[in-house]
Every structure is written in structure tokens, then in C-alpha cells.
C-alpha atoms as a PDB file:
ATOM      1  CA  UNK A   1      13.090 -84.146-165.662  1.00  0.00           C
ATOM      2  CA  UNK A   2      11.527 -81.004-167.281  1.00  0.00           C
ATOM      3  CA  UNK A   3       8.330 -82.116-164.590  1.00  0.00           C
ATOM      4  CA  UNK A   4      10.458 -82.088-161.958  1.00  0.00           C
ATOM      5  CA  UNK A   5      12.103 -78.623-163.174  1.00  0.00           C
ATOM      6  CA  UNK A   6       8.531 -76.976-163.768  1.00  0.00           C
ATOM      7  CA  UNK A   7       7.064 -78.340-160.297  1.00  0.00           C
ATOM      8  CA  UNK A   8       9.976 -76.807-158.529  1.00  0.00           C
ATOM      9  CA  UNK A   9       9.542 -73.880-160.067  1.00  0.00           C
ATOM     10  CA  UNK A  10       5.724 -73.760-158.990  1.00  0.00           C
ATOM     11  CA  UNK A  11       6.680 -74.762-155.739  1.00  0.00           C
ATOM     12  CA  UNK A  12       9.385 -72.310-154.991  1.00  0.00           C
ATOM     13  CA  UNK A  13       6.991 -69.673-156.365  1.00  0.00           C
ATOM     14  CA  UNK A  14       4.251 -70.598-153.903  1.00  0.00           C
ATOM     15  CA  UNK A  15       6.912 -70.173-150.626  1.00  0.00           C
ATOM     16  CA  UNK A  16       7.916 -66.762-151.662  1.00  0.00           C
ATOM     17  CA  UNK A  17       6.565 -64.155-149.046  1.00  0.00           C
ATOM     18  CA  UNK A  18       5.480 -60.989-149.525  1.00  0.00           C
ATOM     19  CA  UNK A  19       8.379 -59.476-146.329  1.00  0.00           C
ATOM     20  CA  UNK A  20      10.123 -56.283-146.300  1.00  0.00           C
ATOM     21  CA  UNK A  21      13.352 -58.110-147.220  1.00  0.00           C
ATOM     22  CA  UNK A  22      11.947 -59.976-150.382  1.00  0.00           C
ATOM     23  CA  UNK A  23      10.345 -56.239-151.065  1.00  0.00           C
ATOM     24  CA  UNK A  24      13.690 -54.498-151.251  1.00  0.00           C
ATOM     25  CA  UNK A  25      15.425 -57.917-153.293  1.00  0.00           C
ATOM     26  CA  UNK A  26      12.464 -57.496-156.183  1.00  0.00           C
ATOM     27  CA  UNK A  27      13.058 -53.999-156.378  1.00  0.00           C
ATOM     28  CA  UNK A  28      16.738 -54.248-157.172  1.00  0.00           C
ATOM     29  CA  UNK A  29      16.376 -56.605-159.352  1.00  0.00           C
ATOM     30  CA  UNK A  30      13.872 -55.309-161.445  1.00  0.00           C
ATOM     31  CA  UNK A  31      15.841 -51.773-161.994  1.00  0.00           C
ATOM     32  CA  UNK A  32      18.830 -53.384-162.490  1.00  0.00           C
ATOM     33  CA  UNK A  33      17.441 -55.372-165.128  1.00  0.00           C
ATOM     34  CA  UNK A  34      15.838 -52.148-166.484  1.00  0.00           C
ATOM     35  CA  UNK A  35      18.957 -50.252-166.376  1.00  0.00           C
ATOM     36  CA  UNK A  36      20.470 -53.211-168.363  1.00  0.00           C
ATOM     37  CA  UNK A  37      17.493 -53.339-170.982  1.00  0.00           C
ATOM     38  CA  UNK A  38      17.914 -49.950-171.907  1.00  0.00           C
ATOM     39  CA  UNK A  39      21.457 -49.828-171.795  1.00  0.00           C
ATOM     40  CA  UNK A  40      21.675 -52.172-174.085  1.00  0.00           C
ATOM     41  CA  UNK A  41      18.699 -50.913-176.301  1.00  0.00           C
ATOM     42  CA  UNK A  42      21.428 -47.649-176.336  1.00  0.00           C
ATOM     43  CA  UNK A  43      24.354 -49.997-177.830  1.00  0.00           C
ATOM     44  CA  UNK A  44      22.013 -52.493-179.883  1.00  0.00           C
ATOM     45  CA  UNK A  45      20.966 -48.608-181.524  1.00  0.00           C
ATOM     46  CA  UNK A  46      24.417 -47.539-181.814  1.00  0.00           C
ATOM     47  CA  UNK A  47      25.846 -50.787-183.516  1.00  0.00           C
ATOM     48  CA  UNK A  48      22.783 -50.954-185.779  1.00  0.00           C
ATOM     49  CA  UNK A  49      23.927 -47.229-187.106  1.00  0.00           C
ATOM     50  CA  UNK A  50      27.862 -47.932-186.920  1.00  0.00           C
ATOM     51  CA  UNK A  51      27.304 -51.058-189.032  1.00  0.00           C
ATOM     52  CA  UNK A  52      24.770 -49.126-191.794  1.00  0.00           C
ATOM     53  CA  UNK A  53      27.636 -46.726-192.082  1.00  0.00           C
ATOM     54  CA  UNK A  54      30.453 -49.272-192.212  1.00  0.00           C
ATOM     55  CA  UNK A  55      28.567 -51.477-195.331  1.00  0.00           C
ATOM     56  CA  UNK A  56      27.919 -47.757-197.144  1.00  0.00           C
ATOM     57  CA  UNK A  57      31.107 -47.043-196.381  1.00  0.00           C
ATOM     58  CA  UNK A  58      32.935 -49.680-198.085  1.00  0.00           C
ATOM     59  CA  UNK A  59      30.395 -50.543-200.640  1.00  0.00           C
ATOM     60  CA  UNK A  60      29.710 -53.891-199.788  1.00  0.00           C
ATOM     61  CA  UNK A  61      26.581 -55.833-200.892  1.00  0.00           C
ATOM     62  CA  UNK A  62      25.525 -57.486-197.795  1.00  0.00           C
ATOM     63  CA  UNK A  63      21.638 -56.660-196.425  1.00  0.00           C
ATOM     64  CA  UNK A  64      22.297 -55.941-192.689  1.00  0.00           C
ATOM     65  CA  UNK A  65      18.994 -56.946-190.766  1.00  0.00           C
ATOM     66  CA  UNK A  66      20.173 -55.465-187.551  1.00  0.00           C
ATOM     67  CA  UNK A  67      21.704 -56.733-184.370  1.00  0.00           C
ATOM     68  CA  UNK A  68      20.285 -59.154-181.748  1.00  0.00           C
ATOM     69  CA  UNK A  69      20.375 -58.503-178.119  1.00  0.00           C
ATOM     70  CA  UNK A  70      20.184 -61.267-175.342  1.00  0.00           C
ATOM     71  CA  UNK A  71      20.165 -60.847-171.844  1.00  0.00           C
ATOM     72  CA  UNK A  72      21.139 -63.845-169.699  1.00  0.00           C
ATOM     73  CA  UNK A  73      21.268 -64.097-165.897  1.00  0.00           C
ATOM     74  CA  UNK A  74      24.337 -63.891-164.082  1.00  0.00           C
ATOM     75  CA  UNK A  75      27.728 -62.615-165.181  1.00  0.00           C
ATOM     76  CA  UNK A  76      29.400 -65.240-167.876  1.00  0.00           C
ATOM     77  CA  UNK A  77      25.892 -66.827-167.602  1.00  0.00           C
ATOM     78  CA  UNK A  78      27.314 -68.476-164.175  1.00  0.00           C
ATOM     79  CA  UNK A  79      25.223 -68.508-160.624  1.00  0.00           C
ATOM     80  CA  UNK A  80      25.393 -65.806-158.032  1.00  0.00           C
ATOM     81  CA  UNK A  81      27.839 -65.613-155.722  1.00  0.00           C
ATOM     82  CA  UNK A  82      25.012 -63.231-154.156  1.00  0.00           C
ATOM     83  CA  UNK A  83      22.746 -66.009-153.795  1.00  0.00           C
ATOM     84  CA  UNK A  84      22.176 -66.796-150.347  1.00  0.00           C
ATOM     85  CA  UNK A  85      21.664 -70.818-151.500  1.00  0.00           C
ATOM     86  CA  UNK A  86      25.181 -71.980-152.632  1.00  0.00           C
ATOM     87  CA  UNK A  87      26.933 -75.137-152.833  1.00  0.00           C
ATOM     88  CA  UNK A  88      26.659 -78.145-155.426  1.00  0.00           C
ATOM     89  CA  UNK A  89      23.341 -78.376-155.731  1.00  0.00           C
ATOM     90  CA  UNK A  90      22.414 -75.533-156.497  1.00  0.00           C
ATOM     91  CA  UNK A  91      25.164 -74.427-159.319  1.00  0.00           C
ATOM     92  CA  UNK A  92      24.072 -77.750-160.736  1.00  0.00           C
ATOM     93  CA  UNK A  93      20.412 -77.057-160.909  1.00  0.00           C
ATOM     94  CA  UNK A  94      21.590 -73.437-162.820  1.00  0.00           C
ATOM     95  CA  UNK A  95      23.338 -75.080-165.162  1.00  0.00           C
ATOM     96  CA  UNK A  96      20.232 -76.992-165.824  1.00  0.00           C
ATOM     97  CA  UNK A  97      18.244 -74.045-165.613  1.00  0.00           C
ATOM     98  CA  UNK A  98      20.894 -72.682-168.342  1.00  0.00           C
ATOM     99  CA  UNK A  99      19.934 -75.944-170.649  1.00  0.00           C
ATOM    100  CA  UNK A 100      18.097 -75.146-173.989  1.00  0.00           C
ATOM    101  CA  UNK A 101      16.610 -79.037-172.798  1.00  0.00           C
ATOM    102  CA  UNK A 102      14.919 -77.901-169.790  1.00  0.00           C
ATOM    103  CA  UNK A 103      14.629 -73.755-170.422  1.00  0.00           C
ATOM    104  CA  UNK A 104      14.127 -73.412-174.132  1.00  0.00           C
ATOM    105  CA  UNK A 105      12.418 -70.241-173.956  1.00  0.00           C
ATOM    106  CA  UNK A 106      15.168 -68.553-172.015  1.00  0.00           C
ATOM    107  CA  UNK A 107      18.256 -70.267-173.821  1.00  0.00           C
ATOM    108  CA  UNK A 108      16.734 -69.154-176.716  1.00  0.00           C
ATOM    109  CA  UNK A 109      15.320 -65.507-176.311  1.00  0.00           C
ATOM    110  CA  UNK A 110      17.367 -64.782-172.729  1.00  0.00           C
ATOM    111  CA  UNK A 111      15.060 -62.958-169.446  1.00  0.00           C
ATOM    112  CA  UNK A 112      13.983 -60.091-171.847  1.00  0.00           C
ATOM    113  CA  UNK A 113      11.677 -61.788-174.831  1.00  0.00           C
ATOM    114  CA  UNK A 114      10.041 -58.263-176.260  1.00  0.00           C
ATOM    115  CA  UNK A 115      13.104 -56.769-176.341  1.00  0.00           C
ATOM    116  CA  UNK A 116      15.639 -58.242-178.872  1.00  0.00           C
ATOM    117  CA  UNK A 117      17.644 -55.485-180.188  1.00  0.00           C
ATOM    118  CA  UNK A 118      17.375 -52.843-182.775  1.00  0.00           C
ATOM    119  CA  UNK A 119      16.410 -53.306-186.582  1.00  0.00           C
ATOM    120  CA  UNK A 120      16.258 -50.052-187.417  1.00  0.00           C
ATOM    121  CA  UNK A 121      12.160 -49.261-186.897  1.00  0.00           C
ATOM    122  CA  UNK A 122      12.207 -48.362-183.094  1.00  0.00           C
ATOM    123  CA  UNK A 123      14.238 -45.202-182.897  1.00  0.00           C
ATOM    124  CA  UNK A 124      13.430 -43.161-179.716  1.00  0.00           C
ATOM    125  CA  UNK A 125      11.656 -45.860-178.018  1.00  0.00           C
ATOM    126  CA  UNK A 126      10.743 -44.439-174.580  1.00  0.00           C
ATOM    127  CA  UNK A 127      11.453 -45.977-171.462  1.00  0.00           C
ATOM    128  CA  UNK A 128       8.098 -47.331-170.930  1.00  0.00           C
ATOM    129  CA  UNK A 129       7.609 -48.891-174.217  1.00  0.00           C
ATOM    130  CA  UNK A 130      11.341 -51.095-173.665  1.00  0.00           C
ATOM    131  CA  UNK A 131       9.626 -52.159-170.174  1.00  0.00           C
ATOM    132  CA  UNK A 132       6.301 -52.738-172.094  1.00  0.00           C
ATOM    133  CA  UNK A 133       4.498 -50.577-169.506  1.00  0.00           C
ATOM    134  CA  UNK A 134       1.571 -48.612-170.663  1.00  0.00           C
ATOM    135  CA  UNK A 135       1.421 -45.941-168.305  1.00  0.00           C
ATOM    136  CA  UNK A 136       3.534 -45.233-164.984  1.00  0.00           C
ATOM    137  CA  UNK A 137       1.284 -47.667-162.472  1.00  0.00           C
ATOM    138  CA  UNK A 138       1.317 -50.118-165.210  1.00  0.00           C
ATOM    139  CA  UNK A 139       2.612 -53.740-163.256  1.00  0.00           C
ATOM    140  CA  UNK A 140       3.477 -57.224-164.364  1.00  0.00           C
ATOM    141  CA  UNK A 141       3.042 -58.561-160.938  1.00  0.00           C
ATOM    142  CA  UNK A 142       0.468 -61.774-161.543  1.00  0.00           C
ATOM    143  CA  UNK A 143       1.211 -64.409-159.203  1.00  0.00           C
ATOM    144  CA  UNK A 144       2.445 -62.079-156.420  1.00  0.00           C
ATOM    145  CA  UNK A 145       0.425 -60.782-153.755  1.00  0.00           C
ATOM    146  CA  UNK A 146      -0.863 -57.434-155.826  1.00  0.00           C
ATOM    147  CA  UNK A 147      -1.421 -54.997-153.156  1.00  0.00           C
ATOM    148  CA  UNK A 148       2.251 -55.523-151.649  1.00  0.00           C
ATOM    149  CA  UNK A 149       3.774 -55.715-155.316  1.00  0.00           C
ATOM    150  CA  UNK A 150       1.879 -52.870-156.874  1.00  0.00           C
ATOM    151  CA  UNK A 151       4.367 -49.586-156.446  1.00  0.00           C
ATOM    152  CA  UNK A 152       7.341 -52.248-157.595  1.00  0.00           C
ATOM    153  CA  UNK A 153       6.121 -51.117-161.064  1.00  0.00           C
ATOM    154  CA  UNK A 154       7.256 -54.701-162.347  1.00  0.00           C
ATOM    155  CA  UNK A 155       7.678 -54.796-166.160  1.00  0.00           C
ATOM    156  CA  UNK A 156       7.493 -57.132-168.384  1.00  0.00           C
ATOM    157  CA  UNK A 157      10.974 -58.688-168.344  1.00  0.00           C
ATOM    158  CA  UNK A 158      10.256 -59.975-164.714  1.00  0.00           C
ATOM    159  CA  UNK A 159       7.148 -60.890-166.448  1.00  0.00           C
ATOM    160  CA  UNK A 160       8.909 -62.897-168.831  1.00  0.00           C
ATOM    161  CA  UNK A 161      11.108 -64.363-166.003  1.00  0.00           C
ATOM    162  CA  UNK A 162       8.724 -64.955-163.744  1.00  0.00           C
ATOM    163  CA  UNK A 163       5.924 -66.526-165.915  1.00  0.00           C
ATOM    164  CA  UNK A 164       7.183 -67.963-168.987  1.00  0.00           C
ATOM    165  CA  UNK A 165      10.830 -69.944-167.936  1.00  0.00           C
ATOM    166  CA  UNK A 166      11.883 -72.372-165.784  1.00  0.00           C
ATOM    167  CA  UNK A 167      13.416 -70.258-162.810  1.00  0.00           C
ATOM    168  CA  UNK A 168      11.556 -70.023-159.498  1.00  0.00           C
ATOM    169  CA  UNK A 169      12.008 -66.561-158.443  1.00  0.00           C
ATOM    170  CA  UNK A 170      14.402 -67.326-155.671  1.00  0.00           C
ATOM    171  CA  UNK A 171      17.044 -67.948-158.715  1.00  0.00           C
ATOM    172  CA  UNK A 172      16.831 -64.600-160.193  1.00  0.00           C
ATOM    173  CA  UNK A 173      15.630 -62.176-157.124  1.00  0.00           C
ATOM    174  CA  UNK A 174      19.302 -62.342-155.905  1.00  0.00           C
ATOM    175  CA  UNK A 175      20.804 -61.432-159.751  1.00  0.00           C
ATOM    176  CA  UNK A 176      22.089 -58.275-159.955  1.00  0.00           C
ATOM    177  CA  UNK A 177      24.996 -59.319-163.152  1.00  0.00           C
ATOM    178  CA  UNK A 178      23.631 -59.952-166.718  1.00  0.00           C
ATOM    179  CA  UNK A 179      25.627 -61.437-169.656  1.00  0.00           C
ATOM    180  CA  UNK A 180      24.630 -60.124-173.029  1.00  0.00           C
ATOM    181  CA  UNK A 181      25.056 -61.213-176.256  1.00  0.00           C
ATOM    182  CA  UNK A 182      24.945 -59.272-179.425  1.00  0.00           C
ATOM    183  CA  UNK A 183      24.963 -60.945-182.810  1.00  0.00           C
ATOM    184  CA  UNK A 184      24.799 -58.836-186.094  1.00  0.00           C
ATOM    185  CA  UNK A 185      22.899 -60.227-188.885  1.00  0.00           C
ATOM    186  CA  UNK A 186      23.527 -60.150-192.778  1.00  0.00           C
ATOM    187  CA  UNK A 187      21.823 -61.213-195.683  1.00  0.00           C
ATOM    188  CA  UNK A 188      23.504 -61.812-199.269  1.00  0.00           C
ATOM    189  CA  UNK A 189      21.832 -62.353-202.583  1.00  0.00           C
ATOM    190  CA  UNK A 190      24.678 -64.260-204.777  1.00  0.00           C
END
């Protein structure tokens, strides 16, 4: 089965076109996802500093590492309503596409793999550096035509997406809801 999932993702790749329409649904959902990694960069930050205080607070022993951040597509993790593809097929291959199984990389580390929260090093990481860009024409756009990709400014969340998981990127172009999952993590010598 994971053949079958990895060929149809090669395969769905290959049939994307580089149209107007396709050029406007890349664009939105690479700043959404943006807007989302940073946004939650701002609360990973702001739990990370609530929590320090909190343990100071009340004295307690525990080591606080610092909180993880995952970003999944779709909201509750389910498939798109905005998706021009519906029906039974096609909510069954996302929940395959959701399966540790058959997307281990995602189910594990979610669309955004260099960004994972805040452990207290990365205060007033800029914009760029949370997209891993290295300059303003920086783009992660291998496997897409270059020339009609390159203002898209693509970082490396599509990247991620597009490159190292299981989803074509007819699954995710229409995405425009994230789920996100924050876990806070403690240490205790006893």
C-alpha cells in the first residue's frame, strides 16, 4: 500500500499545471500556512514564558523543556470541504494520508518539520528564519515549473509538504484550516 500511496503522490504531482488558477490556489495556501506558522511561533513563545513563570511561581521541581507545536492539515485534522474532489474516496484516502502507517513523517512532525515550537533559544526569530528563507527571493519551489513559481516565494513548509510526505499537492493546495497541537514538556529528577 505505501507504493501505491507514494506513486500517487508522484503521479498527481506530475498532472499539476502551472495555470493562473493553480497560481492563485498555491499562493493562498502558502500565506495561510505562514500566517499559521508564525502565529503559532507567537503562542508556542508565550506558553513557553507563562509556564517558566508558573513552575517559579509555585516552586515546583519539574525541568520544563518547552512546548511542542504541530501543524496538521485541515481543521480537526478532517478533509476540506474546499476541496473540489469530494465524496468517499477521497475522505478515505485522507484518512490514510492521516495514518502514521502510510505518512510517518507528517503524523509525526505535522506540514511544518523545522518549526516545532519554542524551547526557549529562538527569541525574536524573524519572519524569514520561521519560513527558513534566506533572503526575500529565497524559494522552495523544486519540482514546479521555476520560472512560473518563482515570485510565490514558497518556504520551506510547502517544502516539507510537497517533498518529504505522502500528499500530492492537489490534497493540500485547497487547505486553508490547520489543526495544531501543543504539548508542554517536563522533566523530573526523583
Amino acid at each position: 500500500m505505501g507504493t501505491l500511496i507514494f506513486n500517487r503522490r508522484i503521479l498527481l504531482n506530475q498532472l499539476f499545471k502551472p495555470t493562473d488558477e493553480n497560481y492563485q490556489l498555491l499562493k493562498e495556501f502558502n500565506e495561510t500556512l505562514k500566517e499559521v506558522v508564525i502565529k503559532n511561533y507567537q503562542h508556542s513563545r508565550e506558553l513557553y514564558y507563562n509556564t517558566k513563570k508558573m513552575l517559579a511561581d509555585s516552586g515546583s521541581s519539574l525541568l520544563f523543556e518547552g512546548v511542542e507545536c504541530k501543524i496538521f492539515l485541515g481543521k480537526d485534522r478532517q478533509y476540506p470541504k474546499s476541496n473540489p474532489f469530494q465524496g468517499e474516496e477521497s475522505e478515505m484516502i485522507w484518512e490514510i494520508l492521516n495514518d502514521e502507517g502510510y505518512n510517518d513523517i507528517y503524523c509525526k512532525y505535522g506540514c511544518c518539520m523545522s518549526f516545532d515550537g519554542y524551547h526557549g533559544e529562538e527569541d525574536d526569530k524573524t519572519e524569514m528564519e520561521l519560513m527558513g528563507l534566506q533572503d526575500a527571493d529565497d524559494c522552495w519551489n523544486e519540482g514546479l515549473d521555476r520560472e512560473w513559481s518563482y515570485d510565490l516565494h514558497l518556504h520551506q513548509h510547502f517544502h516539507n509538504l510537497y517533498d518529504h510526505t505522502s500528499f500530492s499537492i492537489f490534497d493540500f493546495i485547497y487547505v486553508r484550516d490547520f489543526y495544531t497541537k501543543f504539548e508542554l514538556k517536563f522533566n523530573q529528577n526523583t
